[in-house]
C-alpha atoms as a PDB file:
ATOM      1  CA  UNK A   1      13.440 -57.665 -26.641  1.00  0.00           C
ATOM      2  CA  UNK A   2      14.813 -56.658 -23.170  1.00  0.00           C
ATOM      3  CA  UNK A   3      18.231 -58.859 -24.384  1.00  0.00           C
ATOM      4  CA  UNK A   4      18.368 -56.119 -26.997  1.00  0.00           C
ATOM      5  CA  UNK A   5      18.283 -53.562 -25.007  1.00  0.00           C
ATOM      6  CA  UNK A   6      14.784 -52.358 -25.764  1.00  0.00           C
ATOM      7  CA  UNK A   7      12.285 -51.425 -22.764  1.00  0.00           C
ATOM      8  CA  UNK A   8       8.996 -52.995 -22.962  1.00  0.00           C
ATOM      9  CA  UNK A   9       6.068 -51.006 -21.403  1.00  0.00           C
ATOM     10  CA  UNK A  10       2.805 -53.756 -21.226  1.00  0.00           C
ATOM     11  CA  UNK A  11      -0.448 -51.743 -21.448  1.00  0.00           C
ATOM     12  CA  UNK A  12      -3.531 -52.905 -20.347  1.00  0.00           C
ATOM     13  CA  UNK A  13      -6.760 -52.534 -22.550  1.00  0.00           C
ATOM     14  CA  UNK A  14      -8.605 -51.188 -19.403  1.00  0.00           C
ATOM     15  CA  UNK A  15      -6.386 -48.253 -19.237  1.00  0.00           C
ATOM     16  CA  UNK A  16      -8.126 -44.821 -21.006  1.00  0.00           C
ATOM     17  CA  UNK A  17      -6.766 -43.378 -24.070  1.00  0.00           C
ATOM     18  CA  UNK A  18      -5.549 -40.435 -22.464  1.00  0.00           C
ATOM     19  CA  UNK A  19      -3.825 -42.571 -20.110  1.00  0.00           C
ATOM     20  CA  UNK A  20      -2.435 -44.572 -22.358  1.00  0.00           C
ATOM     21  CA  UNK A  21      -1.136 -41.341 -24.283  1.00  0.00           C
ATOM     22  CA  UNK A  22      -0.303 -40.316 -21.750  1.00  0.00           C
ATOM     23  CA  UNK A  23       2.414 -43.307 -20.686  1.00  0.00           C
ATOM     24  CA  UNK A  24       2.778 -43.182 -24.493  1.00  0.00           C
ATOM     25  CA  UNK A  25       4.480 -39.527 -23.640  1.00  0.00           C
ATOM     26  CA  UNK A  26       6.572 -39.650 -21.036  1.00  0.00           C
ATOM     27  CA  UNK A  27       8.270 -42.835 -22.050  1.00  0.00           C
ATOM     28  CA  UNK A  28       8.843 -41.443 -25.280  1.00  0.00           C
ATOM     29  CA  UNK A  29       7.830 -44.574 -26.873  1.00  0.00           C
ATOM     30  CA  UNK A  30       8.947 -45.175 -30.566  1.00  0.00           C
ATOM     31  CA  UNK A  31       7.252 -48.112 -31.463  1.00  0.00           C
ATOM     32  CA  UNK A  32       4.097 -49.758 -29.931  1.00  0.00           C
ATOM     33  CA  UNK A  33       3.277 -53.432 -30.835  1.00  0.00           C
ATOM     34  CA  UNK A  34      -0.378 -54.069 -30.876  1.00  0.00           C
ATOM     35  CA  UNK A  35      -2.125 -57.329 -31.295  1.00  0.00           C
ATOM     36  CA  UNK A  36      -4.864 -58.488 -33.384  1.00  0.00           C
ATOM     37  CA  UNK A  37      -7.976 -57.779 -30.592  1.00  0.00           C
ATOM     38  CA  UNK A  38      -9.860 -55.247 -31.810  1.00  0.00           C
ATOM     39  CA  UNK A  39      -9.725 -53.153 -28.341  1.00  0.00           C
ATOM     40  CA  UNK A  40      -6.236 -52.846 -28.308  1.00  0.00           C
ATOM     41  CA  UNK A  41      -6.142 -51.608 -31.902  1.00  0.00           C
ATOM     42  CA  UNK A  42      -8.548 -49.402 -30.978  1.00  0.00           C
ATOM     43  CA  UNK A  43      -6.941 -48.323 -27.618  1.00  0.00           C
ATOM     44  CA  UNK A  44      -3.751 -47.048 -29.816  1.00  0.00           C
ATOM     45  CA  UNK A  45      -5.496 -45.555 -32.544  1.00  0.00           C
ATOM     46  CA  UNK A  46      -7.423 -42.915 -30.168  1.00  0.00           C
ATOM     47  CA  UNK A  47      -4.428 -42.546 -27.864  1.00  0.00           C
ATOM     48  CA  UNK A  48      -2.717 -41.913 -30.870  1.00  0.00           C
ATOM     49  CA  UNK A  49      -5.508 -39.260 -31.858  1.00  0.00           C
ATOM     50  CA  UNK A  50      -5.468 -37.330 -28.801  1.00  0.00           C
ATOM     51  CA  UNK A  51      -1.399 -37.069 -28.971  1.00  0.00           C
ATOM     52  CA  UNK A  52      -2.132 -35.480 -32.321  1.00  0.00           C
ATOM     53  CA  UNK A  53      -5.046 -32.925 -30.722  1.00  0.00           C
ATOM     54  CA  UNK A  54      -2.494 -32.132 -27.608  1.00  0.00           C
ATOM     55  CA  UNK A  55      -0.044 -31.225 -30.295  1.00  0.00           C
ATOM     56  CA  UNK A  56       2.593 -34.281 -29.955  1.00  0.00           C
ATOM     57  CA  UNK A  57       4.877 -34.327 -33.141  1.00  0.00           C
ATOM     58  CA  UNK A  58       6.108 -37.290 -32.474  1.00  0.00           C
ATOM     59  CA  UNK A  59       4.222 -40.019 -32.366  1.00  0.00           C
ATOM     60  CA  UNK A  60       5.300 -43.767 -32.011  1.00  0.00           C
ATOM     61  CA  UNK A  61       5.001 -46.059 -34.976  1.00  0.00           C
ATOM     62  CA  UNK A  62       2.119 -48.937 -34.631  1.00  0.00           C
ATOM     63  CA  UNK A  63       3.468 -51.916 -35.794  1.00  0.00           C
ATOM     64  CA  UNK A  64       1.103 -54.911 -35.735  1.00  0.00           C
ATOM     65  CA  UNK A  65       2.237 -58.095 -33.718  1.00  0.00           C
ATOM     66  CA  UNK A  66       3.196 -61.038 -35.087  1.00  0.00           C
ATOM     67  CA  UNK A  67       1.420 -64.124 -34.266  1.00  0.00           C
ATOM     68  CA  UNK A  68       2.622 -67.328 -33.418  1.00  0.00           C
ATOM     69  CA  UNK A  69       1.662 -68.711 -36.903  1.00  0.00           C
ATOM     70  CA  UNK A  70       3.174 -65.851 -38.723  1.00  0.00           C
ATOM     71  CA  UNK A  71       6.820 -67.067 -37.084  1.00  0.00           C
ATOM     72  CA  UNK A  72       6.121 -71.057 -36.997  1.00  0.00           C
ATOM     73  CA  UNK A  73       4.581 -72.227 -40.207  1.00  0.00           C
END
């Protein structure tokens, strides 16, 4: 990705949901790529939430990461 010229942001599952909508914000992410564990998904979806209670139009699009087997059959 960072040979395409996109920036990747890692965030950490112990980080809040207002802090991750928070980094979510002021990078002006477009995209976030979550994984299959369950408390990332669930990280996203209520960072996601509050940016839509603050009043953030734009919010990124959640696209689910692929997994190794999904590239390599």
């Amino acid at each position: 990705m960072l040979r395409a010229g996109i920036t990747v942001v890692p965030i950490a599952t112990v980080n809040s949901p207002s802090a991750v909508a928070h980094i979510l914000r002021v990078t002006q992410a477009t995209h976030v790529m979550v994984s299959e564990d369950s408390a990332a998904q669930d990280l996203v979806s209520s960072a996601t939430s509050l940016m839509v209670q603050d009043g953030s139009t734009k919010l990124p699009v959640v696209i689910k990461m692929l997994r190794f087997s999904d590239i390599f059959r």
